[in-house]
C-alpha atoms as a PDB file:
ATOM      1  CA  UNK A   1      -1.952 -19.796   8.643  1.00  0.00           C
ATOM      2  CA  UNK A   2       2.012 -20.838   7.820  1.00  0.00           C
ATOM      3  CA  UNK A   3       4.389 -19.020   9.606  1.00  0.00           C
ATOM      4  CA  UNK A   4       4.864 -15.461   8.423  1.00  0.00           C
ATOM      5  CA  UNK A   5       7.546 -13.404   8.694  1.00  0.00           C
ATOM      6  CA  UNK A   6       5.980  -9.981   8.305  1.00  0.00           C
ATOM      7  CA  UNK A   7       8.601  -6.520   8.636  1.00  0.00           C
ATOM      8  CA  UNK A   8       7.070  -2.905   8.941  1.00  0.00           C
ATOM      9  CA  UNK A   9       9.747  -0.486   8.162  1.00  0.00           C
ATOM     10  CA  UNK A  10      10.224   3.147   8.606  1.00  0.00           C
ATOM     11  CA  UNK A  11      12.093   4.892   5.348  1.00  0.00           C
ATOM     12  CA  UNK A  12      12.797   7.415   3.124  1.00  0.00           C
ATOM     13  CA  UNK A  13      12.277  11.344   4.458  1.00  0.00           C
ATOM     14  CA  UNK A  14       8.163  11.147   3.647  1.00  0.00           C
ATOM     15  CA  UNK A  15       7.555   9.246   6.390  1.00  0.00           C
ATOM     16  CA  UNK A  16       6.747   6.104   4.338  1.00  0.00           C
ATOM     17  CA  UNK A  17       6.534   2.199   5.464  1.00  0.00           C
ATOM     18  CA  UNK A  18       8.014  -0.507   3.256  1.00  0.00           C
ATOM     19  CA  UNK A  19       6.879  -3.683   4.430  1.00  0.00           C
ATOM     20  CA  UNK A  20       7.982  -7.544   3.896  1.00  0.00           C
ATOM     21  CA  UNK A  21       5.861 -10.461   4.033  1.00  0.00           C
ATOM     22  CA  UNK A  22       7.213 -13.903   3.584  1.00  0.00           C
ATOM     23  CA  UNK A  23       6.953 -17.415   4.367  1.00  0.00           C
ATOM     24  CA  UNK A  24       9.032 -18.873   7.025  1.00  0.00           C
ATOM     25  CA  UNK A  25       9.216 -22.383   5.967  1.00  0.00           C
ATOM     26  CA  UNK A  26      10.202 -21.865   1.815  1.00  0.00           C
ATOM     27  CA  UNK A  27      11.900 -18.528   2.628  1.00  0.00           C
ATOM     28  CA  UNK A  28      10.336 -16.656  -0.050  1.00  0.00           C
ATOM     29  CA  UNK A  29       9.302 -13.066   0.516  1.00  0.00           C
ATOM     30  CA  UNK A  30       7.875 -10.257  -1.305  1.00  0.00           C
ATOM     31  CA  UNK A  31       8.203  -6.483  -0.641  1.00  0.00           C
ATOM     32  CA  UNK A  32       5.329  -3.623  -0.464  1.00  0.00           C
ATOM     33  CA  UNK A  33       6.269  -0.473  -1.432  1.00  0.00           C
ATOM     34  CA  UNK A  34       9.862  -0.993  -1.808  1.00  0.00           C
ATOM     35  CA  UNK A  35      11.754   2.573  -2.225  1.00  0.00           C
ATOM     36  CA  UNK A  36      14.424   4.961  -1.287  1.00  0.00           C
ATOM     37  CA  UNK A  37      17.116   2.697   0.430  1.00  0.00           C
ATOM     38  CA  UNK A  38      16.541  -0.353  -1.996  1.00  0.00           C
ATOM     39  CA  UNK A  39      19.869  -1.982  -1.899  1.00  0.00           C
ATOM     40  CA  UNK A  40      19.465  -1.776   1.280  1.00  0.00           C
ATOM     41  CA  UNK A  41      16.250  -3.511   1.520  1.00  0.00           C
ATOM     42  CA  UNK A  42      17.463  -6.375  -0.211  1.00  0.00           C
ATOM     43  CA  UNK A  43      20.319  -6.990   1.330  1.00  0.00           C
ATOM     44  CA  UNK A  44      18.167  -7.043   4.445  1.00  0.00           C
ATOM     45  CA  UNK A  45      15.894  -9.287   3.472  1.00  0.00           C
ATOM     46  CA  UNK A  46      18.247 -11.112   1.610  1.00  0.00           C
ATOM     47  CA  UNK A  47      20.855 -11.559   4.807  1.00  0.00           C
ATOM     48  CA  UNK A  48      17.716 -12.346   6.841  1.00  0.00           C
ATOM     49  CA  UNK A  49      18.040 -15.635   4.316  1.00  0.00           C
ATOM     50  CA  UNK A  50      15.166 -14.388   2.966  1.00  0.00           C
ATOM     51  CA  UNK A  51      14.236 -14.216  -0.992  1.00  0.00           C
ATOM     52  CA  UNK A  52      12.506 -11.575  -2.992  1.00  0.00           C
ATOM     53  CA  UNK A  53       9.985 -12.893  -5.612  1.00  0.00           C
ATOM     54  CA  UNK A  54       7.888  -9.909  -6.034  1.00  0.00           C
ATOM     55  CA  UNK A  55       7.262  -6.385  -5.466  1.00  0.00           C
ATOM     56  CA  UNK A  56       3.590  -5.261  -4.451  1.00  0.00           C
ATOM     57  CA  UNK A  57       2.465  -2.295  -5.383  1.00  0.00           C
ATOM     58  CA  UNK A  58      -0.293   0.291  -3.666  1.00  0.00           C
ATOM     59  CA  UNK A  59      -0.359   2.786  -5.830  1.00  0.00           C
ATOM     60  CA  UNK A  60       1.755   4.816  -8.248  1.00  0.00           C
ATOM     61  CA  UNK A  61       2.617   7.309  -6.425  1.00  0.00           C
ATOM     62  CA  UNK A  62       6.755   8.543  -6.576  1.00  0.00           C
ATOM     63  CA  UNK A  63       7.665   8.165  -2.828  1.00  0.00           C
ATOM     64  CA  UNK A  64       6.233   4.575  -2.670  1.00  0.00           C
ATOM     65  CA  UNK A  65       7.664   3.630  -6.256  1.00  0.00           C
ATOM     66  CA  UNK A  66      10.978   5.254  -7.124  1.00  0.00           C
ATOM     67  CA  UNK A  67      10.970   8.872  -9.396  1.00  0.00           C
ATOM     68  CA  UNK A  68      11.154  12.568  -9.198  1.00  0.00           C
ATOM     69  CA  UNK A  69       9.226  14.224  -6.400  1.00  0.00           C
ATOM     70  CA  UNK A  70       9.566  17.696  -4.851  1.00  0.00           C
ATOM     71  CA  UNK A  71      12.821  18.150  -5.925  1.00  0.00           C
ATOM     72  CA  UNK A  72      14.088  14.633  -4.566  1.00  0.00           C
ATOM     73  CA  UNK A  73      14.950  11.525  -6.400  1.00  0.00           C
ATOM     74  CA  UNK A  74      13.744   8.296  -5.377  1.00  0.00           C
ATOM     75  CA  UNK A  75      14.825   4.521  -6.145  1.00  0.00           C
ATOM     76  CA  UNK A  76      11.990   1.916  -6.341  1.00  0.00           C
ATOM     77  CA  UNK A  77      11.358  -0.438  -8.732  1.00  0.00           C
ATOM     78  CA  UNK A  78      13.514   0.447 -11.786  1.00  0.00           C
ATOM     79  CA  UNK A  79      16.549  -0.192  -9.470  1.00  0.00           C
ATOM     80  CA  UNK A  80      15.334  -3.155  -7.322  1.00  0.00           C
ATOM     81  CA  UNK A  81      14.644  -4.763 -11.444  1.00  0.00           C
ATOM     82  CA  UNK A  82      18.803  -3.668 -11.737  1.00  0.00           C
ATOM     83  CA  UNK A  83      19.630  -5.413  -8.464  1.00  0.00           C
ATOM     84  CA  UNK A  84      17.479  -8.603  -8.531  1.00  0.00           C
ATOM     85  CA  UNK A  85      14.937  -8.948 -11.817  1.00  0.00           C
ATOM     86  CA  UNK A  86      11.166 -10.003 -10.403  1.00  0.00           C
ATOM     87  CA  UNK A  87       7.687  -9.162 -10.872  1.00  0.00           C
ATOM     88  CA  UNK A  88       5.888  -6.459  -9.763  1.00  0.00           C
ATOM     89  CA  UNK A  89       2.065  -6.747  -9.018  1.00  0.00           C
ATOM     90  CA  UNK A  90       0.187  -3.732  -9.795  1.00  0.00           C
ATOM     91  CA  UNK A  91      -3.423  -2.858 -10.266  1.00  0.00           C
ATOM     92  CA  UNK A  92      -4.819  -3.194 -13.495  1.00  0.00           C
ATOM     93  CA  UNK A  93      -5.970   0.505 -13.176  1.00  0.00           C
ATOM     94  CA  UNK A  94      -2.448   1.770 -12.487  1.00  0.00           C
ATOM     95  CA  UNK A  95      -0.265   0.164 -14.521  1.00  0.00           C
ATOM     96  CA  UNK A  96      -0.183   2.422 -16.940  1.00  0.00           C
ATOM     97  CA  UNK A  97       0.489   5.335 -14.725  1.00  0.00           C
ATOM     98  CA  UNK A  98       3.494   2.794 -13.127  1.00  0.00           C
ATOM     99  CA  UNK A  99       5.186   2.784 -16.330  1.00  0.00           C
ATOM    100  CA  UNK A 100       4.812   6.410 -16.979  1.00  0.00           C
ATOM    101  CA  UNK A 101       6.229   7.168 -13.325  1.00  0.00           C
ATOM    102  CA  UNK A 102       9.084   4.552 -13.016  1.00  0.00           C
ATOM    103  CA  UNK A 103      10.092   3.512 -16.473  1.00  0.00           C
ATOM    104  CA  UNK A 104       9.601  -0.052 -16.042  1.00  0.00           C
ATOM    105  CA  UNK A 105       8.343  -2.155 -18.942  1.00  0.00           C
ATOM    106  CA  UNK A 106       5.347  -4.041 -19.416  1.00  0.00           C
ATOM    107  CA  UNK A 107       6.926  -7.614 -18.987  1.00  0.00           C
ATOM    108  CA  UNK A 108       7.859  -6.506 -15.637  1.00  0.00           C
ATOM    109  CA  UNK A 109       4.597  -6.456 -14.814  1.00  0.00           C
ATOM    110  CA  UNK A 110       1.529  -8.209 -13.412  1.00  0.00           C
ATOM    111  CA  UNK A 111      -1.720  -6.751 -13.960  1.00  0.00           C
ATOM    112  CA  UNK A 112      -3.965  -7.947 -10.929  1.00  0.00           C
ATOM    113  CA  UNK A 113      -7.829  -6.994 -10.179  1.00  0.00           C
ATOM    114  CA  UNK A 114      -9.197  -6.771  -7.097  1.00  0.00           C
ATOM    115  CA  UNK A 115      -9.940 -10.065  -5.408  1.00  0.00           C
ATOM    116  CA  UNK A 116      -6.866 -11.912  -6.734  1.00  0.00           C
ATOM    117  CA  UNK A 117      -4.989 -13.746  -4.421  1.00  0.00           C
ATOM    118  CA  UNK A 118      -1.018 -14.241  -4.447  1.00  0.00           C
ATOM    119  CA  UNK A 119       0.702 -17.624  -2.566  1.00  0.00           C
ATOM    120  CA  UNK A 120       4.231 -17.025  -1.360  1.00  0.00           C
ATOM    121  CA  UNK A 121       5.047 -20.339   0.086  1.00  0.00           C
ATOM    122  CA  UNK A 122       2.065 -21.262   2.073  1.00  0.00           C
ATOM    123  CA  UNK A 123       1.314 -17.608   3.245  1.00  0.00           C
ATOM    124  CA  UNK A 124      -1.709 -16.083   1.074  1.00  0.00           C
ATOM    125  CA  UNK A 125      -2.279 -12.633   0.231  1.00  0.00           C
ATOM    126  CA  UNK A 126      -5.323 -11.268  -0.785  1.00  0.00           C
ATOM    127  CA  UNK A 127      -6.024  -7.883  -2.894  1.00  0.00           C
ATOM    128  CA  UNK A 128      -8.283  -5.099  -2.476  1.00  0.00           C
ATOM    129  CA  UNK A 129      -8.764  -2.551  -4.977  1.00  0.00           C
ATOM    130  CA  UNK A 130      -9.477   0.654  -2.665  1.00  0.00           C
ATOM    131  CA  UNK A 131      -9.648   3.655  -5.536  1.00  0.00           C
ATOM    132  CA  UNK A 132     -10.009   6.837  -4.713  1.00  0.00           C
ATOM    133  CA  UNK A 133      -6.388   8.083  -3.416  1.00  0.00           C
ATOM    134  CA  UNK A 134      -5.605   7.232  -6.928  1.00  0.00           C
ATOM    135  CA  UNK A 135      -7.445   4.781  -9.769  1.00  0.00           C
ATOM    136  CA  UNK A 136      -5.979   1.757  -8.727  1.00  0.00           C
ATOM    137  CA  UNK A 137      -4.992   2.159  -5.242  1.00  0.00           C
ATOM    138  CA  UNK A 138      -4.924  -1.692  -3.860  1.00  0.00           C
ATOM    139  CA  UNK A 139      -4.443  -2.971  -0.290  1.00  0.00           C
ATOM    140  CA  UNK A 140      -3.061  -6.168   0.700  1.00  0.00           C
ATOM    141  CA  UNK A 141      -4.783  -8.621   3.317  1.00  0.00           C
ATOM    142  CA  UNK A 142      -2.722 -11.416   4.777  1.00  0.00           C
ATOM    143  CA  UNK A 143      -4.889 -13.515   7.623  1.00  0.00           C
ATOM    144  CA  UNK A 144      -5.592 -10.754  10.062  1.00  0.00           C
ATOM    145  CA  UNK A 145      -3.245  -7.812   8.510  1.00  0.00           C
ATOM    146  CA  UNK A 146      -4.460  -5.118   6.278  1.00  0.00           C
ATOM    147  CA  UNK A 147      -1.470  -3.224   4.539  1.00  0.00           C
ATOM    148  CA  UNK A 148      -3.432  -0.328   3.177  1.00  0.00           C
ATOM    149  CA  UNK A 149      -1.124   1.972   1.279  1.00  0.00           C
ATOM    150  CA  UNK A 150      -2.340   5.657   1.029  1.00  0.00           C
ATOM    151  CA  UNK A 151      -6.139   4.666   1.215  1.00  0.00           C
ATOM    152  CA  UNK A 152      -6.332   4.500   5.591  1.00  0.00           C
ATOM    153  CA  UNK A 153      -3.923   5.682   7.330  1.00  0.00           C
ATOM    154  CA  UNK A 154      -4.143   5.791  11.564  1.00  0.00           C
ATOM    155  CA  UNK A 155      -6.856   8.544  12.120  1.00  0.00           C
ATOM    156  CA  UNK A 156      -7.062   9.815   8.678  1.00  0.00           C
ATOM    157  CA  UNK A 157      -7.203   8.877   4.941  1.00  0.00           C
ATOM    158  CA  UNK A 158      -5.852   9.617   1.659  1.00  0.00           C
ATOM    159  CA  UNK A 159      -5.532  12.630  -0.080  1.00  0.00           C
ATOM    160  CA  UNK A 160      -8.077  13.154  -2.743  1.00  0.00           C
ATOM    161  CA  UNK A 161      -7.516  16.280  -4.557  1.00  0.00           C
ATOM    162  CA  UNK A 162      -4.446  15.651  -7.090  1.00  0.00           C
ATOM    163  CA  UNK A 163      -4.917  14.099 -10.500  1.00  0.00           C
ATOM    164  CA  UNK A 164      -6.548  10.632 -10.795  1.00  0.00           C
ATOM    165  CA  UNK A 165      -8.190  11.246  -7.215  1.00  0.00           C
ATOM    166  CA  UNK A 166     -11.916  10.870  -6.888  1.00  0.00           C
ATOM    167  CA  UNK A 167     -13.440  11.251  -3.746  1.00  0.00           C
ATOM    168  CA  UNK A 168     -17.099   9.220  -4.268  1.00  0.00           C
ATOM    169  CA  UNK A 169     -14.450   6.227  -4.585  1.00  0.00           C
ATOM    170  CA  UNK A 170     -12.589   6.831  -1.690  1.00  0.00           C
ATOM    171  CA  UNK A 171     -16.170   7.028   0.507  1.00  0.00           C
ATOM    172  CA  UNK A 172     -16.759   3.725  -1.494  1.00  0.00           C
ATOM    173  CA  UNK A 173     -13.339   2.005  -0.145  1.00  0.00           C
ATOM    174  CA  UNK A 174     -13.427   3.270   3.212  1.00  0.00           C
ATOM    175  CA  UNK A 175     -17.358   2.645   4.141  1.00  0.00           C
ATOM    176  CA  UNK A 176     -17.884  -0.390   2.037  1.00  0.00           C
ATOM    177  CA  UNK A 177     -14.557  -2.468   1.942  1.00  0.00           C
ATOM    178  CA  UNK A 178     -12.446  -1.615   4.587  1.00  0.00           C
ATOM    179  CA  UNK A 179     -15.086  -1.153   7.623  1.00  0.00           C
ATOM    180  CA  UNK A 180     -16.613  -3.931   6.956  1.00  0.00           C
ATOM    181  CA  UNK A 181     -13.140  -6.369   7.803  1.00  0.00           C
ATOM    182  CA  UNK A 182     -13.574  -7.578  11.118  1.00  0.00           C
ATOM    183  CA  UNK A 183     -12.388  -5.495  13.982  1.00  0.00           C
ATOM    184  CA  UNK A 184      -9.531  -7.151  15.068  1.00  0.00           C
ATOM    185  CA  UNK A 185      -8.060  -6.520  11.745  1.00  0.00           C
ATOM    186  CA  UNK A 186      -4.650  -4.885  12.362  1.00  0.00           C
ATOM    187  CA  UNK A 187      -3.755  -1.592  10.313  1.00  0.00           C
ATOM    188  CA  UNK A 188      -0.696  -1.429   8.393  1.00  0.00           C
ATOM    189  CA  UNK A 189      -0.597   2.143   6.686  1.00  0.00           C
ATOM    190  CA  UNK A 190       2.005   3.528   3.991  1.00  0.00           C
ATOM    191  CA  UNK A 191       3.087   6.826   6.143  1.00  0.00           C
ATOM    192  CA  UNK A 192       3.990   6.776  10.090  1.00  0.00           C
ATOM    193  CA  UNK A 193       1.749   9.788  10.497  1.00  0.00           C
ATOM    194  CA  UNK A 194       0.598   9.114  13.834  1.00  0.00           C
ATOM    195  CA  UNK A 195       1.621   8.413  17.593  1.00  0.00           C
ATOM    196  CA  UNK A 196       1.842   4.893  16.761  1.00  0.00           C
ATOM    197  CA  UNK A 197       2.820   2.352  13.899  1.00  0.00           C
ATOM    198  CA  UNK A 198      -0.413   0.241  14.130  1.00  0.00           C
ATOM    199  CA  UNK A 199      -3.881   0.025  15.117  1.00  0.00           C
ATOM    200  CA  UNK A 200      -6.810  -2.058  14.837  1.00  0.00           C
ATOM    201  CA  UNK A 201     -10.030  -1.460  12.605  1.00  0.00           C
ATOM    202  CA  UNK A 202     -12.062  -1.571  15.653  1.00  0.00           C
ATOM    203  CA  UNK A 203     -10.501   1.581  16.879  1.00  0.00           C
ATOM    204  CA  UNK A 204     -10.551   3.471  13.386  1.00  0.00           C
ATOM    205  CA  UNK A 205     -14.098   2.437  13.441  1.00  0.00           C
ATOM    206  CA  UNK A 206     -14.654   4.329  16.264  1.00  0.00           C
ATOM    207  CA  UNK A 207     -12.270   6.995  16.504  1.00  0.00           C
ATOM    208  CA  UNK A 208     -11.151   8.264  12.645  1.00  0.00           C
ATOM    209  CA  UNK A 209     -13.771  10.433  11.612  1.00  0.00           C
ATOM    210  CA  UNK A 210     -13.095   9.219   7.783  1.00  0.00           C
ATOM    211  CA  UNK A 211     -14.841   5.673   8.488  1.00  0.00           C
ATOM    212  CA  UNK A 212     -18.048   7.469  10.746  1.00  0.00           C
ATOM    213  CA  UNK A 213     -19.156   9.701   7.679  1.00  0.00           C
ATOM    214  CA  UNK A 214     -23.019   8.396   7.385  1.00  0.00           C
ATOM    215  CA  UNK A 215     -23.682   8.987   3.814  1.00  0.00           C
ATOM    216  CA  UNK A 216     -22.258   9.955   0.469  1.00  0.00           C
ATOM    217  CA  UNK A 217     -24.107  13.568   1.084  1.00  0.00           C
ATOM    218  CA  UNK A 218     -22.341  13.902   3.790  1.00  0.00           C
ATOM    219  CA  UNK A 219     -19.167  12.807   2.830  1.00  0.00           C
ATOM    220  CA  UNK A 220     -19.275  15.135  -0.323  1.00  0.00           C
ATOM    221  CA  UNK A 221     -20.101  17.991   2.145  1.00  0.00           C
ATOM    222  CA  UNK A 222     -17.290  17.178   4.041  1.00  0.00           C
ATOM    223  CA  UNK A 223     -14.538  16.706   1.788  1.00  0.00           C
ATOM    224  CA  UNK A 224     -15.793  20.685   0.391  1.00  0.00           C
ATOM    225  CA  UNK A 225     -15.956  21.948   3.556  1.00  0.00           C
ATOM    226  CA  UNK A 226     -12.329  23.339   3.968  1.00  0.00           C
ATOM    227  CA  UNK A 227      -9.077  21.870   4.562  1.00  0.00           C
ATOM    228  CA  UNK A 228      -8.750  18.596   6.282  1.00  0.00           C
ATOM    229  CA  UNK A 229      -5.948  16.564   7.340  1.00  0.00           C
ATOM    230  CA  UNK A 230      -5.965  14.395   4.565  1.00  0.00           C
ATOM    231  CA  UNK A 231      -2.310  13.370   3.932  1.00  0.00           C
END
């Protein structure tokens, strides 16, 4: 693979990861998630000599997009399209739901499916539609990296009990796309929830409970069995 430059960073007061990914050699970047501080995130990118041509998007959801949450306000996209016009690459299953949330307009848009692949520079990025969190939850591979949004998080997963959740999907993402990437795959997740920013598949294979459920049966008896610490 190209050189990467590849950021993981800690914003906003809901815990949340924005993350860069660019290529070293043209200098072109794009940013996952990008909300809260967004000025900010440009002009760190940008001072880095570093240039935003897209904004990736995991799901629709106000603390990783921009919009009214709990009482707070967030920037995201509407104001990173005020400070630097650029695309913004959403599932096709959540566009919709992205315009209703953030306001931006259709031409800002790039409807993707899963399986499409994105070049910045030389550095390729493939996407994974993971519903379940939400319709068109989507996670990002880049060579070895998995940035996965709300679907896995470090010892945990997704919530999947508010509107547009289903959890037979999310058993579907988590048992049939994401366990089966290699285990050296490293674990990029949308919320620092845990003791540590990272971790590999092979340990969430073994240790997060939310990868080990044997069957849809079980899984369904799990998710009604009470409250779990699904964030």
């Amino acid at each position: 693979m190209a050189p990467m430059h590849f950021e993981q960073l800690p914003c906003g007061e809901m815990a949340n990861f924005v993350y860069v990914i660019g290529d070293e050699s043209s200098r072109q970047c794009v940013l996952v998630d990008p909300a809260w501080d967004v000025r900010g995130l440009y002009d760190h990118v940008t001072s880095a000599g570093y240039q935003p041509i897209g904004a990736l998007v995991t799901h629709y959801h106000q603390d990783h997009v921009g919009g009214s949450i709990f009482g707070l306000e967030i920037e995201g996209l509407a104001k990173l399209l005020e400070v630097a016009p650029m695309k913004i690459y959403v599932n096709k299953h959540e566009a919709d739901g992205l315009r209703k949330v953030t306001g931006v307009s259709e031409s800002d848009l790039v409807r993707v499916e899963g399986g499409a692949k994105l070049n910045v520079g030389a550095i390729e990025i493939t996407f994974l539609h993971t519903p379940g969190h939400t319709p068109g939850s989507q996670c990002f591979l880049v060579g070895n990296r998995l940035v996965s949004g709300d679907t896995l998080f470090i010892g945990g997963c997704g919530r999947v009990d508010l509107p547009g959740a289903d959890p037979d999907q999310m058993y579907e993402s988590l048992t049939q796309r994401l366990a089966k990437l290699p285990d050296d795959t490293i674990l990029y997740p949308g919320h620092d929830y845990a003791d540590r920013p990272t971790s590999t598949l092979g340990d969430e294979k073994r240790e997060n409970l939310y990868l080990r459920v044997p069957s849809l049966e079980a899984w369904r008896r799990l998710m009604g069995g009470g409250p779990r610490d699904l964030r």
